[in-house]
N, C-alpha and C. Protein backbone atom coordinates (compact mmCIF):
# COMPACT_ATOMS: atom_id res chain seq x y z
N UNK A 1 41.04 -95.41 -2.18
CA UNK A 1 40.17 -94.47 -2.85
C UNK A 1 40.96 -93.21 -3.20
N UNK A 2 40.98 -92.65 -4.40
CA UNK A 2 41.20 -91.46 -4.68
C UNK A 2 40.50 -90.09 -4.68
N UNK A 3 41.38 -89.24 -4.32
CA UNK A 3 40.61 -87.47 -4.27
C UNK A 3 40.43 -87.01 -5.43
N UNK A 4 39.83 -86.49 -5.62
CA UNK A 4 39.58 -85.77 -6.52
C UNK A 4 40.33 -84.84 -7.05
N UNK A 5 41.01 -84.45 -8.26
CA UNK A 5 42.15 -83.76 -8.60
C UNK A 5 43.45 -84.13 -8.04
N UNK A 6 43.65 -85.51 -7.45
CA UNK A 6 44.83 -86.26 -7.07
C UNK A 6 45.36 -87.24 -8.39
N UNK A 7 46.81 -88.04 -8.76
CA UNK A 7 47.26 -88.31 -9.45
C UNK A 7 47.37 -89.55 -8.75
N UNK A 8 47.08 -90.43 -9.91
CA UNK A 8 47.68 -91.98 -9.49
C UNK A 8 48.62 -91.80 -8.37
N UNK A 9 48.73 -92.88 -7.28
CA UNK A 9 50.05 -93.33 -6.22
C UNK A 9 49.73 -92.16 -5.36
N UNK A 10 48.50 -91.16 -5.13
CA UNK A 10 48.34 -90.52 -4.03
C UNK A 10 49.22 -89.64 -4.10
N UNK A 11 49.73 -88.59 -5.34
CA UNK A 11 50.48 -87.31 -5.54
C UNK A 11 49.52 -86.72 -6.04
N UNK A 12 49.04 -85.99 -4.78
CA UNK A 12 48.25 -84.30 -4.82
C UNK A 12 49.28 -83.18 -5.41
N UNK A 13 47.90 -82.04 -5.54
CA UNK A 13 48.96 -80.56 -5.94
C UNK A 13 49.56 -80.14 -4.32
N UNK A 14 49.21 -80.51 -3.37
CA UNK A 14 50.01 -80.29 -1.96
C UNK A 14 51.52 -81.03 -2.74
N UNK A 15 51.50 -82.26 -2.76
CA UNK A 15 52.85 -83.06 -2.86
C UNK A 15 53.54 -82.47 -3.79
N UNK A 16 52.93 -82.43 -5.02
CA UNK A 16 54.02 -81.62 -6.13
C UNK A 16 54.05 -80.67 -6.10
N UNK A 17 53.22 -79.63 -5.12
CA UNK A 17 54.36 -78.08 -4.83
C UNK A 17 55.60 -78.74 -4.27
N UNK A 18 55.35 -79.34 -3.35
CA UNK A 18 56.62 -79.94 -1.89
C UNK A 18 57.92 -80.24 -3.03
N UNK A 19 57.43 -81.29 -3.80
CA UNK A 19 58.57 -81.72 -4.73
C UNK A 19 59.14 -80.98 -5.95
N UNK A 20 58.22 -80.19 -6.38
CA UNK A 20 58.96 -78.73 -7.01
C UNK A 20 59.78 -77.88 -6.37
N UNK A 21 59.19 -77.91 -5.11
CA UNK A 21 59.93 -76.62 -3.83
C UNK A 21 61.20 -77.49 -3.59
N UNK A 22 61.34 -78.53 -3.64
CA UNK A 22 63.05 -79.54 -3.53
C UNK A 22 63.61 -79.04 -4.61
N UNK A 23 62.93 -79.58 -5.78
CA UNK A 23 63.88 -79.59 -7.02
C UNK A 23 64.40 -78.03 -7.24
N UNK A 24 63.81 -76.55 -6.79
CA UNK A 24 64.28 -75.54 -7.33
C UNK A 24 65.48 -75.10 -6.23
N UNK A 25 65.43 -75.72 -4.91
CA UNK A 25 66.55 -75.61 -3.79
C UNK A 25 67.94 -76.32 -4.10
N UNK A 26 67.19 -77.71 -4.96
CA UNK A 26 68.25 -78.21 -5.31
C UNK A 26 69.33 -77.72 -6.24
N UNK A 27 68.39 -77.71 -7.32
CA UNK A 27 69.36 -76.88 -8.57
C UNK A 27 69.37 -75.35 -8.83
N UNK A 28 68.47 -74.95 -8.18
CA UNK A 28 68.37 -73.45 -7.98
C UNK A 28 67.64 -73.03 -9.93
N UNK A 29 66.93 -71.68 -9.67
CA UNK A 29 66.29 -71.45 -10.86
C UNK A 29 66.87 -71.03 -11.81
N UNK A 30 68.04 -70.90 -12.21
CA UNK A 30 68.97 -70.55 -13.48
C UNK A 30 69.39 -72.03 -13.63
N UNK A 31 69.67 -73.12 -13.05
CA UNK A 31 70.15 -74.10 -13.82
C UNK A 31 68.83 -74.70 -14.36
N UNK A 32 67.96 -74.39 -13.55
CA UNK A 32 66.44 -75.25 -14.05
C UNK A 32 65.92 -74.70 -15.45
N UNK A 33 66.12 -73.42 -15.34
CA UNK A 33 66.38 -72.84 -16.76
C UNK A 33 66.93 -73.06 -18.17
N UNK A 34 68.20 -73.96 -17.33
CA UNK A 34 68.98 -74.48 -18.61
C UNK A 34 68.56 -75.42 -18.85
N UNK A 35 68.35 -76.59 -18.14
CA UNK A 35 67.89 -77.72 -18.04
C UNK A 35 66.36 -77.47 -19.04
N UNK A 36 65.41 -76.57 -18.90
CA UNK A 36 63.91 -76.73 -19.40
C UNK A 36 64.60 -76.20 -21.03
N UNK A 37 65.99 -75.26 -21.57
CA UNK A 37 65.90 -74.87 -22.67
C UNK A 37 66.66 -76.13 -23.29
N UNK A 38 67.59 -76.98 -22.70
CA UNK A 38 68.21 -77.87 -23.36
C UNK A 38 67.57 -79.19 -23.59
N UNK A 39 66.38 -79.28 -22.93
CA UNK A 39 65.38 -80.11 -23.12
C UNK A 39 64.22 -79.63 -24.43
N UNK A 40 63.96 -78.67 -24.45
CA UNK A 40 63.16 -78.47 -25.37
C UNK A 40 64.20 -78.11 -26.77
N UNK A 41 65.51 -78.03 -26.65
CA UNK A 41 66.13 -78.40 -28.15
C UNK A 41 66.28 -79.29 -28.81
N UNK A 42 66.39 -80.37 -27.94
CA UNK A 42 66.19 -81.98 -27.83
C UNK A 42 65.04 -82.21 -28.51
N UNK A 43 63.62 -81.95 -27.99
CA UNK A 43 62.67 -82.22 -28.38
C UNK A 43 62.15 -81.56 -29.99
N UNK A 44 62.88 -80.12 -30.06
CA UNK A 44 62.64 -80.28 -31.23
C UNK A 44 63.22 -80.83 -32.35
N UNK A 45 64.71 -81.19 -31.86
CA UNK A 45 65.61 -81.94 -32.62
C UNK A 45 65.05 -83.13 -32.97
N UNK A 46 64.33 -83.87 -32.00
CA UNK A 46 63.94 -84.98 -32.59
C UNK A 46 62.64 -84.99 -33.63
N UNK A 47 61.97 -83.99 -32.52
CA UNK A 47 60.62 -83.90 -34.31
C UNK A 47 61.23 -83.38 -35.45
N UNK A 48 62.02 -83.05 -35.58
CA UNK A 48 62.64 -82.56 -36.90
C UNK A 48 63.10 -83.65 -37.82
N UNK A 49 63.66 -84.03 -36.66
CA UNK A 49 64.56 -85.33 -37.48
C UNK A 49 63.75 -86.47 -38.07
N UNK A 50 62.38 -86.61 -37.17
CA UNK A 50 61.57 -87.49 -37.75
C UNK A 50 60.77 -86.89 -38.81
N UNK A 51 60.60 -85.79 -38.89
CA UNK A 51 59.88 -84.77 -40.21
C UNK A 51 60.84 -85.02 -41.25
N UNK A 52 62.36 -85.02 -41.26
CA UNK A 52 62.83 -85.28 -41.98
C UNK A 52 63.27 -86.73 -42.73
N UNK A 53 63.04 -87.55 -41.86
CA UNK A 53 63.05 -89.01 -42.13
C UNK A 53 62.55 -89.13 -43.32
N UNK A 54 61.72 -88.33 -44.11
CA UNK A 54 60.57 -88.59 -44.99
C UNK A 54 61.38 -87.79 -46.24
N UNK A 55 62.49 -86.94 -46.26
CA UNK A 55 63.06 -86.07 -47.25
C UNK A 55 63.41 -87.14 -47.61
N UNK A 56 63.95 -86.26 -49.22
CA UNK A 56 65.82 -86.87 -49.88
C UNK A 56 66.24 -86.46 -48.90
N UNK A 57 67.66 -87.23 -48.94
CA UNK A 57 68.96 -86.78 -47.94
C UNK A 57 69.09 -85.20 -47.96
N UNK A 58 69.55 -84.68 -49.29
CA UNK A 58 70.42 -83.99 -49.60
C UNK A 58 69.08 -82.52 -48.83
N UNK A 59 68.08 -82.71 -49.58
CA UNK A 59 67.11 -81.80 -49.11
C UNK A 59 67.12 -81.50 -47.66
N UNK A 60 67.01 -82.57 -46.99
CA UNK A 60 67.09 -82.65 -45.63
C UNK A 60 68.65 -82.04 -44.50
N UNK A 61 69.40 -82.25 -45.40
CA UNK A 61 70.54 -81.75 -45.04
C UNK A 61 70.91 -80.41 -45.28
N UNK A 62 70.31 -79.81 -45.90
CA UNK A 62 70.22 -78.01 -46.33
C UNK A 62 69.31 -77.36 -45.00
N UNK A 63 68.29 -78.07 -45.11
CA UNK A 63 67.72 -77.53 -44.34
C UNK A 63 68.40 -78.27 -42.62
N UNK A 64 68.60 -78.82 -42.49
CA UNK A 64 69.18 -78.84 -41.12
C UNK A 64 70.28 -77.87 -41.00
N UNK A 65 71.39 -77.39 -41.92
CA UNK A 65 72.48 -76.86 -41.81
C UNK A 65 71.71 -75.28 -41.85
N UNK A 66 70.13 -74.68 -41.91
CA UNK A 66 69.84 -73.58 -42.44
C UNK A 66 68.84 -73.25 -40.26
N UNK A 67 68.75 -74.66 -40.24
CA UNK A 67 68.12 -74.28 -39.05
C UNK A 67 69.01 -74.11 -37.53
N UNK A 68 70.37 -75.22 -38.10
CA UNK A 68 71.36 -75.29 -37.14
C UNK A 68 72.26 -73.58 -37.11
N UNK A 69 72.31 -72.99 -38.48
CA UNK A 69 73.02 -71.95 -38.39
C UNK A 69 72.31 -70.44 -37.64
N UNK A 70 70.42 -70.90 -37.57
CA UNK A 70 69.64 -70.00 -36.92
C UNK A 70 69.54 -70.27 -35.36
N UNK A 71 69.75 -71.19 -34.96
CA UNK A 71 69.89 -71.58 -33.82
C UNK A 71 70.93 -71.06 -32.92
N UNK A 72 72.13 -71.09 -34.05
CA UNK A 72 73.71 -70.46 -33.41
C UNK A 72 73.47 -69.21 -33.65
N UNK A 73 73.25 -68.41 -34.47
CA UNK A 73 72.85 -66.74 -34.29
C UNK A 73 71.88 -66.69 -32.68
N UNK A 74 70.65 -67.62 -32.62
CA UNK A 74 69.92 -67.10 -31.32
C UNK A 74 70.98 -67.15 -30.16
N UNK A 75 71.53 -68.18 -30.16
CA UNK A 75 72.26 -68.91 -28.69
C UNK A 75 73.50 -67.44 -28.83
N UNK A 76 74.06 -67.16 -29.63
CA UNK A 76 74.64 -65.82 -29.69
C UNK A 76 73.94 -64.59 -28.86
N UNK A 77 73.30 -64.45 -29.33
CA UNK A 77 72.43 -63.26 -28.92
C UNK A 77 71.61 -62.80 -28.02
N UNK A 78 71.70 -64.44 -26.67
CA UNK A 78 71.67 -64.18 -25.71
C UNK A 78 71.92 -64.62 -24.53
């Protein structure tokens, strides 16, 4: 039987504090940092890429080289 506000396989919010409280000892909160921003570049890399699936090439390639060059100004700047 399951609790109420419990997750399939019997992982409560007790258990996944416990297993959050590992993972930030483990890698500590600046790499988890990197890890959550290099994941979400990924993710938008790929919706992009599938938004673009649907261009001309050439169209599609302006604009990647217009979003890749805004990306390198941010990662600059901080």
């Amino acid at each position: 039987m399951q609790l109420a506000g419990g997750l399939p396989g019997g992982l409560g919010p007790l258990e996944l504090l416990i297993i959050l409280g590992i993972v930030v000892v483990l890698f500590g909160a600046t790499r988890l940092t990197d890890i959550g921003k290099g994941l979400g570049k990924g993710i938008r890399e790929f919706r992009r890429e599938m938004k673009d699936e649907d261009k001309p090439e050439e169209e599609a390639e302006k604009e990647t080289e217009k979003e890749t060059a805004a990306t390198t100004r941010d990662d600059k700047n901080t």
